[in-house]
Protein backbone atom coordinates (compact mmCIF):
# COMPACT_ATOMS: atom_id res chain seq x y z
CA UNK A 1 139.54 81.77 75.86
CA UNK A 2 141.54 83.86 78.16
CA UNK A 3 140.31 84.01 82.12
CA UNK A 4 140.41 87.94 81.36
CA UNK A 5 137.96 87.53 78.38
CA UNK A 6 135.82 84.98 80.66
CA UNK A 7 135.56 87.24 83.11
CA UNK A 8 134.45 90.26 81.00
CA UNK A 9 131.99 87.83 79.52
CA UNK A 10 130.89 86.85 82.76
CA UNK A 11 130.37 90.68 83.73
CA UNK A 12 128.44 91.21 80.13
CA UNK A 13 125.94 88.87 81.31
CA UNK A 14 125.53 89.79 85.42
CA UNK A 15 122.94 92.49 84.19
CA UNK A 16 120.67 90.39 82.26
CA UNK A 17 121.09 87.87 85.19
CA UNK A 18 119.93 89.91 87.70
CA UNK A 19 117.28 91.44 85.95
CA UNK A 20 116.08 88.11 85.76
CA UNK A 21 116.45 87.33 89.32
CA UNK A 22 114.00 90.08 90.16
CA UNK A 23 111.48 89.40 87.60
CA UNK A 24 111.17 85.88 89.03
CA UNK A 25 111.16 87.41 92.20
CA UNK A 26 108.25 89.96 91.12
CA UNK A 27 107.18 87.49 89.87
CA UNK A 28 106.63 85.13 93.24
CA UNK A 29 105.47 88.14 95.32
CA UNK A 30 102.51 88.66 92.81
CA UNK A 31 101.54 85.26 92.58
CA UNK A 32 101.65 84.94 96.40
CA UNK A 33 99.57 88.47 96.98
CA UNK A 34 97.42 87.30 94.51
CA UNK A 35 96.75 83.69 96.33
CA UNK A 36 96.35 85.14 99.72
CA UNK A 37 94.17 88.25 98.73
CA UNK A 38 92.18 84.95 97.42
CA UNK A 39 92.18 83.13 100.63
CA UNK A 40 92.16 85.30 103.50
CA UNK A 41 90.53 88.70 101.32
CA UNK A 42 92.56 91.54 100.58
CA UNK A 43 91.80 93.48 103.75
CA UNK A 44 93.31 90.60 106.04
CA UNK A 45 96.20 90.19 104.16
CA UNK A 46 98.96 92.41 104.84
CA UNK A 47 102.50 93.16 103.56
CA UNK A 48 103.89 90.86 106.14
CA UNK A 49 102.23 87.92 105.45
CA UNK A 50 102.97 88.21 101.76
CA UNK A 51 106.39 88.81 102.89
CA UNK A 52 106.78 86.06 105.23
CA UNK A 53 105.31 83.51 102.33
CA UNK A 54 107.66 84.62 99.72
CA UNK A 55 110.52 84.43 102.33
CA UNK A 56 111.24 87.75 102.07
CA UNK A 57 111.50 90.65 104.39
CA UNK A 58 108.63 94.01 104.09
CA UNK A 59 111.47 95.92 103.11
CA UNK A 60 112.04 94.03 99.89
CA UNK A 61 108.55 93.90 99.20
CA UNK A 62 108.71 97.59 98.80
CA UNK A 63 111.50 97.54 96.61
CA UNK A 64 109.33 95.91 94.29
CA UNK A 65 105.63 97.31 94.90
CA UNK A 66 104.68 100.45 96.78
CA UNK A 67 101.57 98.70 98.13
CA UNK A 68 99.14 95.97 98.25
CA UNK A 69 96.76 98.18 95.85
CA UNK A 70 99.92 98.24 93.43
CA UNK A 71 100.34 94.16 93.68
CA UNK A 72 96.45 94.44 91.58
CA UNK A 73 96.11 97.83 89.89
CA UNK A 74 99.85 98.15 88.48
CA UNK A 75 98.74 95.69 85.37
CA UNK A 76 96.21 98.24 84.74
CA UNK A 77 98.19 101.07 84.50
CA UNK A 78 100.45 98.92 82.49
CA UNK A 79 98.11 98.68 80.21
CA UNK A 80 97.09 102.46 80.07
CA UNK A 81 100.42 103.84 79.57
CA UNK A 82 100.93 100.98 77.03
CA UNK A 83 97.45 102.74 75.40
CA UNK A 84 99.17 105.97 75.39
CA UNK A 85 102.36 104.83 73.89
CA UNK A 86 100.45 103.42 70.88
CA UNK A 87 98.47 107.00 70.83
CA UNK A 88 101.37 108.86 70.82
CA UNK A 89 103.41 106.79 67.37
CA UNK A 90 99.88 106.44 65.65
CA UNK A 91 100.36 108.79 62.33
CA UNK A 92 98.61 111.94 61.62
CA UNK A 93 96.89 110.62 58.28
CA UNK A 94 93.77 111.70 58.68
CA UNK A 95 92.32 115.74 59.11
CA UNK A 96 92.43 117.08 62.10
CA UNK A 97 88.98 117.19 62.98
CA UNK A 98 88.78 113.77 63.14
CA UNK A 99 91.90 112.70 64.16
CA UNK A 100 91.44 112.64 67.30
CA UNK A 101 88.32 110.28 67.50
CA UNK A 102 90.14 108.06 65.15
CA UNK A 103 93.35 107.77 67.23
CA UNK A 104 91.79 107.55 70.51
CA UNK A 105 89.32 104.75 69.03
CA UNK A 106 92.69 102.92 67.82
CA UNK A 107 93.74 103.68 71.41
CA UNK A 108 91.34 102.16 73.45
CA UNK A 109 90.84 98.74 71.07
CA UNK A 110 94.71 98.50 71.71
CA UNK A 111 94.15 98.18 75.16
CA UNK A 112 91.34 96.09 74.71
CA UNK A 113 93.66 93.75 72.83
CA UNK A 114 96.58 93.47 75.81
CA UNK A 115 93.39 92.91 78.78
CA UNK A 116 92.57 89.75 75.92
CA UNK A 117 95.94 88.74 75.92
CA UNK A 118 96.56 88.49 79.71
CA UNK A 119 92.84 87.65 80.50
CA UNK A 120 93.18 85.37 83.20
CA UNK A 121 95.46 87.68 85.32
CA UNK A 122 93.16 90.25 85.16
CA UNK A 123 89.86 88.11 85.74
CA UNK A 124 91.57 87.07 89.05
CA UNK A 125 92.24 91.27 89.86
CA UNK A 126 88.94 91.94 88.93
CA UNK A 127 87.00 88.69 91.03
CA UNK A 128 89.41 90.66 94.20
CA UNK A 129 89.05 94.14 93.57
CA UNK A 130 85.16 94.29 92.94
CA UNK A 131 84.94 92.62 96.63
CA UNK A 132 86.62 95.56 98.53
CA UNK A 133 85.57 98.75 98.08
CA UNK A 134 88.63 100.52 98.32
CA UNK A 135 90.28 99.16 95.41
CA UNK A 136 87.56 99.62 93.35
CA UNK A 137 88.32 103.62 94.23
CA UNK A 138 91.86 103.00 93.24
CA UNK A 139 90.95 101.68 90.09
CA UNK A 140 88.59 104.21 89.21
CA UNK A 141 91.41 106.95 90.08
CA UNK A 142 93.69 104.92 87.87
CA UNK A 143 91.57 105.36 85.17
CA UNK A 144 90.70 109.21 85.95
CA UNK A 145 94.19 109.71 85.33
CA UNK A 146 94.66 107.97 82.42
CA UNK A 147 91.77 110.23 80.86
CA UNK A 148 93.78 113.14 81.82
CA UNK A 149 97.25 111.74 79.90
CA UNK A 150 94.84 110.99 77.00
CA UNK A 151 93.60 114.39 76.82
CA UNK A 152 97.17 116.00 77.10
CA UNK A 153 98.70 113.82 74.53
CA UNK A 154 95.46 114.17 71.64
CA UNK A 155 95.87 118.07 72.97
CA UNK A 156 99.17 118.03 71.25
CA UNK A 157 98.29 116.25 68.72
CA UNK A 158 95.37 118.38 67.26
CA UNK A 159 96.57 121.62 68.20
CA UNK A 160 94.06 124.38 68.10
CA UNK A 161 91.28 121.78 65.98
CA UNK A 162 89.67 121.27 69.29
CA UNK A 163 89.09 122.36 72.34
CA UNK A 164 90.03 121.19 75.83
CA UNK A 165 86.61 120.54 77.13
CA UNK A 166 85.78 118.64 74.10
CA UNK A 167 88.54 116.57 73.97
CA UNK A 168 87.71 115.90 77.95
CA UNK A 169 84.36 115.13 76.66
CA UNK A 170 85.40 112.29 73.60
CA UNK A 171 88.06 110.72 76.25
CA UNK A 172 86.18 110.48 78.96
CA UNK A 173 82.92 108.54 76.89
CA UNK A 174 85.85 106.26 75.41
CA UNK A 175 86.86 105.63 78.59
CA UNK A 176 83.64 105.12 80.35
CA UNK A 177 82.92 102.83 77.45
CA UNK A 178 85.94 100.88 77.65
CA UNK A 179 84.99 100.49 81.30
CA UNK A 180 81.48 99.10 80.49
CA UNK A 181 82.78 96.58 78.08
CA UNK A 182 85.30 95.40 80.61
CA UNK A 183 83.19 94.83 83.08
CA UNK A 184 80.63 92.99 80.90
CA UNK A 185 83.14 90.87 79.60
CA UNK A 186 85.17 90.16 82.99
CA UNK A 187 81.41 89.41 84.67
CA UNK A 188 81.39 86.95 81.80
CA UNK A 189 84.70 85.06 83.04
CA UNK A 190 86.77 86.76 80.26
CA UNK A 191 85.60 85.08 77.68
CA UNK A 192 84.89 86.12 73.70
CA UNK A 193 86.35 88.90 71.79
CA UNK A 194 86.23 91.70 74.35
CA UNK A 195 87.66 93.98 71.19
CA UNK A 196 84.07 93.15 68.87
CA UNK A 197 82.54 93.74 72.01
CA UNK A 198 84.24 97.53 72.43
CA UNK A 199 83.76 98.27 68.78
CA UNK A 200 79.91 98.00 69.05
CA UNK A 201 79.79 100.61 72.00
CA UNK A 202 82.22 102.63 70.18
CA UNK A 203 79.99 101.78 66.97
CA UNK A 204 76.78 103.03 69.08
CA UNK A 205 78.37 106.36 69.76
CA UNK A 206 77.49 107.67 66.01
C-alpha cells in the first residue's frame, strides 16, 4: 500500500477515533460526577472538583455538559426524546379516535423498556436526585416538557380527531403514570419488570 493511500486511510479513520476519545471522556466525567455527588452530595460538589478529578479543566467540562443537573437528568431526556422518536415512526393502523391512546401507550412502555435496560445508571440518579430538592424540580420540568413534545407530535398525528386539551389530558395521565411506576419500581432498587408494572396502571385507566 502506497504512503498516499495510508495516509487517506489514516484520515478515514481520525473521525471515528475521536469520537471515541470523547465518549470515553464523557464517559469519565459522568462516572466521576456521579461518584462524588455520592460522596460529598450533589450540593458540595462543584464543576471544579469534578474537573480537577477527571484531570480536566471547567472549560472542558462544559464542552461536554452544560451543568451538574445535566451530568443526572440528560439520561432522562435521552430517554424521552428516544420515546418520541418511536411515537413519531409508529404506523397509523388503527382509527383515529384511538390512535392516539394506542401510540402514546406504545410510547411510554418503550421508555419503560430503555429505564430496564440501563437500570442501574438510573437507580444511582434517582438514590441522588430524590436527596436534593432542586433536582427533583429539574426532573419534574424535564418531564413537563416532554408532555408538551408528546402532545405536539400525537397533535399531528390525529389531526382534527381530537382536541388540544384532550390530548393534554391523555399525555399528561400517561405521564404521571409512568412517573408513579418509576418511582415504585426505583424505591424497589430497580428490580422486576418495570414494563408489567406500567401496563397495569395503564390497564387501570379503562
Amino acid at each position: 500500500m502506497s504512503d498516499t493511500a495510508i495516509s487517506q486511510q489514516d484520515q478515514v479513520g481520525q473521525p471515528g477515533l475521536r469520537e471515541r476519545k470523547k465518549r470515553l471522556l464523557q464517559e469519565a466525567i459522568e462516572q466521576a460526577a456521579l461518584k462524588l455527588f455520592l460522596q460529598r452530595g450533589y450540593e458540595q460538589t462543584s464543576i471544579q472538583d469534578i474537573a480537577e478529578t477527571v484531570m480536566i479543566s471547567p472549560r472542558t467540562f462544559f464542552r461536554y455538559f452544560p451543568s451538574k443537573e445535566e451530568v443526572l437528568l440528560g439520561p432522562t431526556r435521552t430517554v424521552m426524546r428516544a420515546g418520541l422518536e418511536h411515537l413519531r415512526t409508529l404506523p397509523k393502523a388503527q382509527p383515529e379516535d384511538e390512535a392516539a391512546r394506542t401510540a402514546l401507550r406504545s410510547a411510554v412502555l418503550h421508555i419503560a423498556h430503555l429505564y430496564q435496560q440501563q437500570r442501574y445508571s438510573f437507580l444511582l440518579r434517582y438514590q441522588i436526585a430524590r436527596q436534593v430538592p432542586s433536582v427533583a424540580a429539574f426532573y419534574l420540568y424535564a418531564l413537563l416538557e416532554a408532555e408538551t413534545a408528546f402532545c405536539h407530535l400525537l397533535q399531528e398525528r390525529v389531526g382534527g380527531a381530537c382536541e388540544y386539551s384532550q390530548l393534554r389530558l391523555l399525555v399528561a395521565t400517561h405521564v404521571a403514570i409512568l412517573r408513579v411506576a418509576l418511582e415504585q419500581w426505583l424505591d424497589g432498587g430497580a428490580q422486576g419488570d418495570l414494563q408489567a408494572l406500567l401496563l397495569n396502571y395503564l390497564e387501570a385507566l379503562h
